[in-house]
N, C-alpha and C. Protein backbone atom coordinates (compact mmCIF):
# COMPACT_ATOMS: atom_id res chain seq x y z
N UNK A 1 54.56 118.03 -1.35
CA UNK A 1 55.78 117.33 -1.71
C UNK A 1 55.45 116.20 -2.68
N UNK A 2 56.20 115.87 -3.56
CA UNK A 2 56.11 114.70 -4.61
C UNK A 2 56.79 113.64 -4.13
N UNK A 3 55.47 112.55 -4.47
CA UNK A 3 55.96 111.09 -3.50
C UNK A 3 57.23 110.77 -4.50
N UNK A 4 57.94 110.05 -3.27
CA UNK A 4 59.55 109.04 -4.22
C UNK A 4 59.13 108.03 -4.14
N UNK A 5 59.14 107.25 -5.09
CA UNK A 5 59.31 106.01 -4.86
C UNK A 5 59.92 105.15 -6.07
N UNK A 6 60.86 104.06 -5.09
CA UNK A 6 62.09 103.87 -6.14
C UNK A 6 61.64 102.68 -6.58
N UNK A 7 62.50 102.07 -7.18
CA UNK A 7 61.52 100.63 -8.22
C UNK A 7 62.23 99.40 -7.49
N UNK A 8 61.38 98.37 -7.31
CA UNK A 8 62.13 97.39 -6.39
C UNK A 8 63.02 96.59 -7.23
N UNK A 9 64.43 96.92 -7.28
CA UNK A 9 65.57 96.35 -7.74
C UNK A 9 66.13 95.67 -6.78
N UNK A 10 66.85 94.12 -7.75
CA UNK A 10 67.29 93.81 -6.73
C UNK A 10 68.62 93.90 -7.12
N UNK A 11 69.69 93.86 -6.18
CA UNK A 11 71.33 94.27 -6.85
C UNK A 11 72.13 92.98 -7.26
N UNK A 12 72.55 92.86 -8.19
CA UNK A 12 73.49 91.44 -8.72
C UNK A 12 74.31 90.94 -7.49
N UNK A 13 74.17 89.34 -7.63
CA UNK A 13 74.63 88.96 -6.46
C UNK A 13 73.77 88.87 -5.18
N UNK A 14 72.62 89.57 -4.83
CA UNK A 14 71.68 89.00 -3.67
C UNK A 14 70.50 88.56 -3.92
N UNK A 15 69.67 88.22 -2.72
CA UNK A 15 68.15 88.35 -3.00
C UNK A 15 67.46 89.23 -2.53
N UNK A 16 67.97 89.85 -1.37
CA UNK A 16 67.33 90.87 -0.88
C UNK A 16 67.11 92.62 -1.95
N UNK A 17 65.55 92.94 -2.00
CA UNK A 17 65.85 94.38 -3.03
C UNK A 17 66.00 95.42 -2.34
N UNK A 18 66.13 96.34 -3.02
CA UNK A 18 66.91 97.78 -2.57
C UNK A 18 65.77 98.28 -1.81
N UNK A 19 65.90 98.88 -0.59
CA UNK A 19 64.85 99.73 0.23
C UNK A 19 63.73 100.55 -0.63
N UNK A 20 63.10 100.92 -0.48
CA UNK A 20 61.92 101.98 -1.49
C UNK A 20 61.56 103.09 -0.67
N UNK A 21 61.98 104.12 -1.11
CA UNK A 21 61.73 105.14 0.03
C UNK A 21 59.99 106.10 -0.25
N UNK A 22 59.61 106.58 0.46
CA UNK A 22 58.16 107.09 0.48
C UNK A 22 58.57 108.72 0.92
N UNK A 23 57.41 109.41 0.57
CA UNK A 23 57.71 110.53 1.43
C UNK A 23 56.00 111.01 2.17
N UNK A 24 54.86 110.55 1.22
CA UNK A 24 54.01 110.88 1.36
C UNK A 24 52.82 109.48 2.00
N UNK A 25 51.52 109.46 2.56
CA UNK A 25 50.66 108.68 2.61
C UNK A 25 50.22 107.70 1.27
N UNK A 26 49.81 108.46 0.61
CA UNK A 26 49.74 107.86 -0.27
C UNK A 26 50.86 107.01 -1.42
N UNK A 27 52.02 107.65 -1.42
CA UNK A 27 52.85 107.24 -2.06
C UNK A 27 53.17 105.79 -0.38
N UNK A 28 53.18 105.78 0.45
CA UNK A 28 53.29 104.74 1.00
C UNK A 28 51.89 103.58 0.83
N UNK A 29 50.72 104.13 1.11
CA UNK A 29 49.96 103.23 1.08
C UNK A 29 49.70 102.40 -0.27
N UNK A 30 50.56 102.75 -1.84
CA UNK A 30 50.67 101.90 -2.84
C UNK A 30 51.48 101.35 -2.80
N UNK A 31 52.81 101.59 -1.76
CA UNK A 31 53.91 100.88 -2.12
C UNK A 31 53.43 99.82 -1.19
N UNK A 32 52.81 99.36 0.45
CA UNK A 32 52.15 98.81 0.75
C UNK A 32 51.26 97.27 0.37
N UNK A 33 50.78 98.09 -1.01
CA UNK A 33 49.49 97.41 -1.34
C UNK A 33 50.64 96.34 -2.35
N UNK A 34 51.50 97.07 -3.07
CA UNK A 34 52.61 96.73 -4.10
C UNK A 34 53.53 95.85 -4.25
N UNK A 35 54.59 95.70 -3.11
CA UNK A 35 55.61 94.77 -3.11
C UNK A 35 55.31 93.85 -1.98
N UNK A 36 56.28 92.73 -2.14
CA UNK A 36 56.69 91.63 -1.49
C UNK A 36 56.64 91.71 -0.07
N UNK A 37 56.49 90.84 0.90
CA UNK A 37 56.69 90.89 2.15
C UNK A 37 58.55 90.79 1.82
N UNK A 38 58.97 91.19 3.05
CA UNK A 38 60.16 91.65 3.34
C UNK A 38 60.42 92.69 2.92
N UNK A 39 59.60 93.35 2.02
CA UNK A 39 60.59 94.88 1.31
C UNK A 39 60.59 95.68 2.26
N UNK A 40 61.70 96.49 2.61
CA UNK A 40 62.22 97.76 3.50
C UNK A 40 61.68 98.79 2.46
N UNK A 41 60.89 99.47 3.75
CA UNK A 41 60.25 101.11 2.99
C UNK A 41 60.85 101.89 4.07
N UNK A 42 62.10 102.76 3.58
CA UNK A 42 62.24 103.84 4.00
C UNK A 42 61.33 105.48 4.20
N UNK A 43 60.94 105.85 5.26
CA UNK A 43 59.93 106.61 5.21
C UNK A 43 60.28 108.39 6.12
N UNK A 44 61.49 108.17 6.38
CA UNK A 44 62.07 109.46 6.95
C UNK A 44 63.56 109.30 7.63
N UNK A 45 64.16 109.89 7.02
CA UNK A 45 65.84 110.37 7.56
C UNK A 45 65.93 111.47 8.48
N UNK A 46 66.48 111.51 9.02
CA UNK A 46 66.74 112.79 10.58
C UNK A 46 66.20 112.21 11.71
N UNK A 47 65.77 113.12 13.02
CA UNK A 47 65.09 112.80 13.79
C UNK A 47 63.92 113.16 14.34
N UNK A 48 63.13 111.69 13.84
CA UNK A 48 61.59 112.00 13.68
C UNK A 48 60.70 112.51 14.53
N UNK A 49 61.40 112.48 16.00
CA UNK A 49 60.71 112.86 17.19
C UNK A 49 60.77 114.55 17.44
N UNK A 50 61.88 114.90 17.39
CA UNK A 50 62.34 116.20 17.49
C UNK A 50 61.53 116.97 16.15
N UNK A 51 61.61 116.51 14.76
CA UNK A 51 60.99 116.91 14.07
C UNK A 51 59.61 117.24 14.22
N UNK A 52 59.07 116.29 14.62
CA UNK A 52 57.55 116.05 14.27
C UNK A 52 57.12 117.42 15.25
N UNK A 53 58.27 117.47 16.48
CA UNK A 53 57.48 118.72 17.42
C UNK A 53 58.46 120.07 17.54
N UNK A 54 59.65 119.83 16.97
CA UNK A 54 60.60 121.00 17.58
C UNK A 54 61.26 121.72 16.33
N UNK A 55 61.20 121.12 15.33
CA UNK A 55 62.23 121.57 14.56
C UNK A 55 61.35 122.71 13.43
N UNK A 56 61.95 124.11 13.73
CA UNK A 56 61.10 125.18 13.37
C UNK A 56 61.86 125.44 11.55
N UNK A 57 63.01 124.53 11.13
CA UNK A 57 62.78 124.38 9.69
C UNK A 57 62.38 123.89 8.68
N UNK A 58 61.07 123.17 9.54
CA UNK A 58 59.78 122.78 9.11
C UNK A 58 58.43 123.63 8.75
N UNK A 59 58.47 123.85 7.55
CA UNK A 59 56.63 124.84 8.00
C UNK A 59 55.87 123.75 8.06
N UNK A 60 54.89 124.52 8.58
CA UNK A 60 53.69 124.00 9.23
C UNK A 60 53.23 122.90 8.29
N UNK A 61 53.06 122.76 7.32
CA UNK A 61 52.52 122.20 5.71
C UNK A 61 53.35 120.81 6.21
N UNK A 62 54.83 120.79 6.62
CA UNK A 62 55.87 119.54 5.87
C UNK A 62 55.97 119.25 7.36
N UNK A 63 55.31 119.88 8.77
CA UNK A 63 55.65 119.48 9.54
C UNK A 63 54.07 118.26 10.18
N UNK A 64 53.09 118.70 9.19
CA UNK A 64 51.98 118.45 9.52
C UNK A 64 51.89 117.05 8.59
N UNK A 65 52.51 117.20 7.33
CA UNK A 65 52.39 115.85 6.44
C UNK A 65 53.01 114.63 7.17
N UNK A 66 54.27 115.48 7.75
CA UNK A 66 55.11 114.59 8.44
C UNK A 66 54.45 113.41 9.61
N UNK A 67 54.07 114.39 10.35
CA UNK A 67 52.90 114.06 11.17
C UNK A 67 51.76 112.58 10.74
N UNK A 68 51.53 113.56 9.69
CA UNK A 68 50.32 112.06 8.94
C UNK A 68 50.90 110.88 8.62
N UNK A 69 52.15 110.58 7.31
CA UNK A 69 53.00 110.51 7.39
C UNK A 69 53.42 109.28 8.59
N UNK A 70 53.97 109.50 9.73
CA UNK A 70 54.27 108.59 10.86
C UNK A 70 53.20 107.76 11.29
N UNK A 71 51.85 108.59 11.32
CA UNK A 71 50.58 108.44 12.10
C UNK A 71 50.08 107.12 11.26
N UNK A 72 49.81 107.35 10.01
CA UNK A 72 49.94 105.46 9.15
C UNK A 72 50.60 105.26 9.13
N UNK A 73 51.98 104.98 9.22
CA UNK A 73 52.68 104.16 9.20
C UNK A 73 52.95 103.14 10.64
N UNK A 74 52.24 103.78 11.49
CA UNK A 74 52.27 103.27 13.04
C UNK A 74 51.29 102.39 12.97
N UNK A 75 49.66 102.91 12.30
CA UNK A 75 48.70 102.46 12.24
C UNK A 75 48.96 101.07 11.53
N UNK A 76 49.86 100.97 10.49
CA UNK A 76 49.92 99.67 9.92
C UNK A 76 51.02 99.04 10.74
N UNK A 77 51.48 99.32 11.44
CA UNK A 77 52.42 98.92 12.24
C UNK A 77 51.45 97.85 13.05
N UNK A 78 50.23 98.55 14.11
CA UNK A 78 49.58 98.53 15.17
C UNK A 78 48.92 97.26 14.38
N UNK A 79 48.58 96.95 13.30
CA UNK A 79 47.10 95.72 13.00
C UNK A 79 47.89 94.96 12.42
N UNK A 80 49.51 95.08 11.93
CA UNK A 80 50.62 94.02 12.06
C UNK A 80 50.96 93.80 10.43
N UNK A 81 51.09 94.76 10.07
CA UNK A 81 51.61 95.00 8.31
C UNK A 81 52.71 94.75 8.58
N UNK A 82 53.52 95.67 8.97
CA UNK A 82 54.87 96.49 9.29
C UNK A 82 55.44 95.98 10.79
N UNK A 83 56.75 95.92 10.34
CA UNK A 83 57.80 96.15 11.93
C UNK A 83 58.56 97.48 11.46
N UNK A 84 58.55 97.86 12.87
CA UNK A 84 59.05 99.42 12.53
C UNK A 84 60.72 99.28 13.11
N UNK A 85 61.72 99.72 12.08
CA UNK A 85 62.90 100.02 12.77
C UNK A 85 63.26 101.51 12.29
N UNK A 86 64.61 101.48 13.15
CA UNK A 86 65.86 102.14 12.70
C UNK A 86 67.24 101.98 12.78
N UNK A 87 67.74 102.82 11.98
CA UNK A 87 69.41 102.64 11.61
C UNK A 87 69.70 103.95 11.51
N UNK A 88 70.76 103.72 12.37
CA UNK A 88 71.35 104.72 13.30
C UNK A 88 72.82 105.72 11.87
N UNK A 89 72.20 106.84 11.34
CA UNK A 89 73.20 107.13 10.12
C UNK A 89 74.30 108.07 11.06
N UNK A 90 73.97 108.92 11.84
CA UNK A 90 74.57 109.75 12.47
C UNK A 90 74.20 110.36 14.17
N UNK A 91 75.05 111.15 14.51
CA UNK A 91 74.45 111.52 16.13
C UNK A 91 73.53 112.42 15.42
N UNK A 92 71.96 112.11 16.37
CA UNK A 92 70.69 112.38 15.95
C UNK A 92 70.48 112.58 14.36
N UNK A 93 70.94 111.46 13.68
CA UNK A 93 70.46 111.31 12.68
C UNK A 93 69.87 109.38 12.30
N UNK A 94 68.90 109.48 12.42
CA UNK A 94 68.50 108.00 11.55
C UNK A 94 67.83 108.31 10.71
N UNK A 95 67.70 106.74 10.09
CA UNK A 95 66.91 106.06 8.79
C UNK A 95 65.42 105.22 9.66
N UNK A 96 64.46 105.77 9.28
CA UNK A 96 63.58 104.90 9.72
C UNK A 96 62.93 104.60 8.83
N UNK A 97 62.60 102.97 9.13
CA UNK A 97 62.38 101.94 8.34
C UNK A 97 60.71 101.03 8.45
N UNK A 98 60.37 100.80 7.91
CA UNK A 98 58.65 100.04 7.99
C UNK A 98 59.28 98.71 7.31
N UNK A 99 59.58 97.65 7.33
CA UNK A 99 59.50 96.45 6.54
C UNK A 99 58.60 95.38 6.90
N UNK A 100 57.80 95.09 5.62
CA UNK A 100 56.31 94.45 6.02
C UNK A 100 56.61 92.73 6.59
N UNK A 101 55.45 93.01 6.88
CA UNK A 101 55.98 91.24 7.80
C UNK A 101 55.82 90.45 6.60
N UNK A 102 56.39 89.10 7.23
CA UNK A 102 56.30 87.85 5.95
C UNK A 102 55.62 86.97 6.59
């Protein structure tokens, strides 16, 4: 899969910038190294739990990246980069979120 990653804009009228979404390790671990404390990195929509083990319209490839994927992003969670949320888009659907500490 080809990493996304969006450019940290901020929108007229605030200070806070627009989320940056990731899809891959590496496309997270530059965005990481990259922006500001406070930036929201979006890093998976749906539900990540069910996914990661149940959901068979995953192949193996996107279910396994996925996998990696969560696995750093926890890891930077765990030594205190990141607070991990979510936002709730639909029934069993969220936005989960990494925004680095300040």
């Amino acid at each position: 899969m080809p990493a996304i990653i969006t450019t940290n804009i901020t929108p007229p009228g605030t200070t806070t910038p627009l989320p940056i979404m990731v899809d891959t390790i590496k496309a997270f671990r530059l965005v990481l190294e990259n922006v500001e404390r406070g930036q929201k990195i979006i890093y998976y929509t749906g539900d990540l739990m069910y996914d990661r083990t149940y959901n068979t319209k995953l192949t193996k490839t996107n279910r396994r990246d996925l996998n990696s994927l969560a696995a750093a992003i926890y890891d930077a969670y765990e030594v205190g980069r990141v607070f991990l949320t979510q936002k709730r888009m639909a029934p069993h659907v969220w936005e989960y979120q990494a925004t680095l500490r300040r």
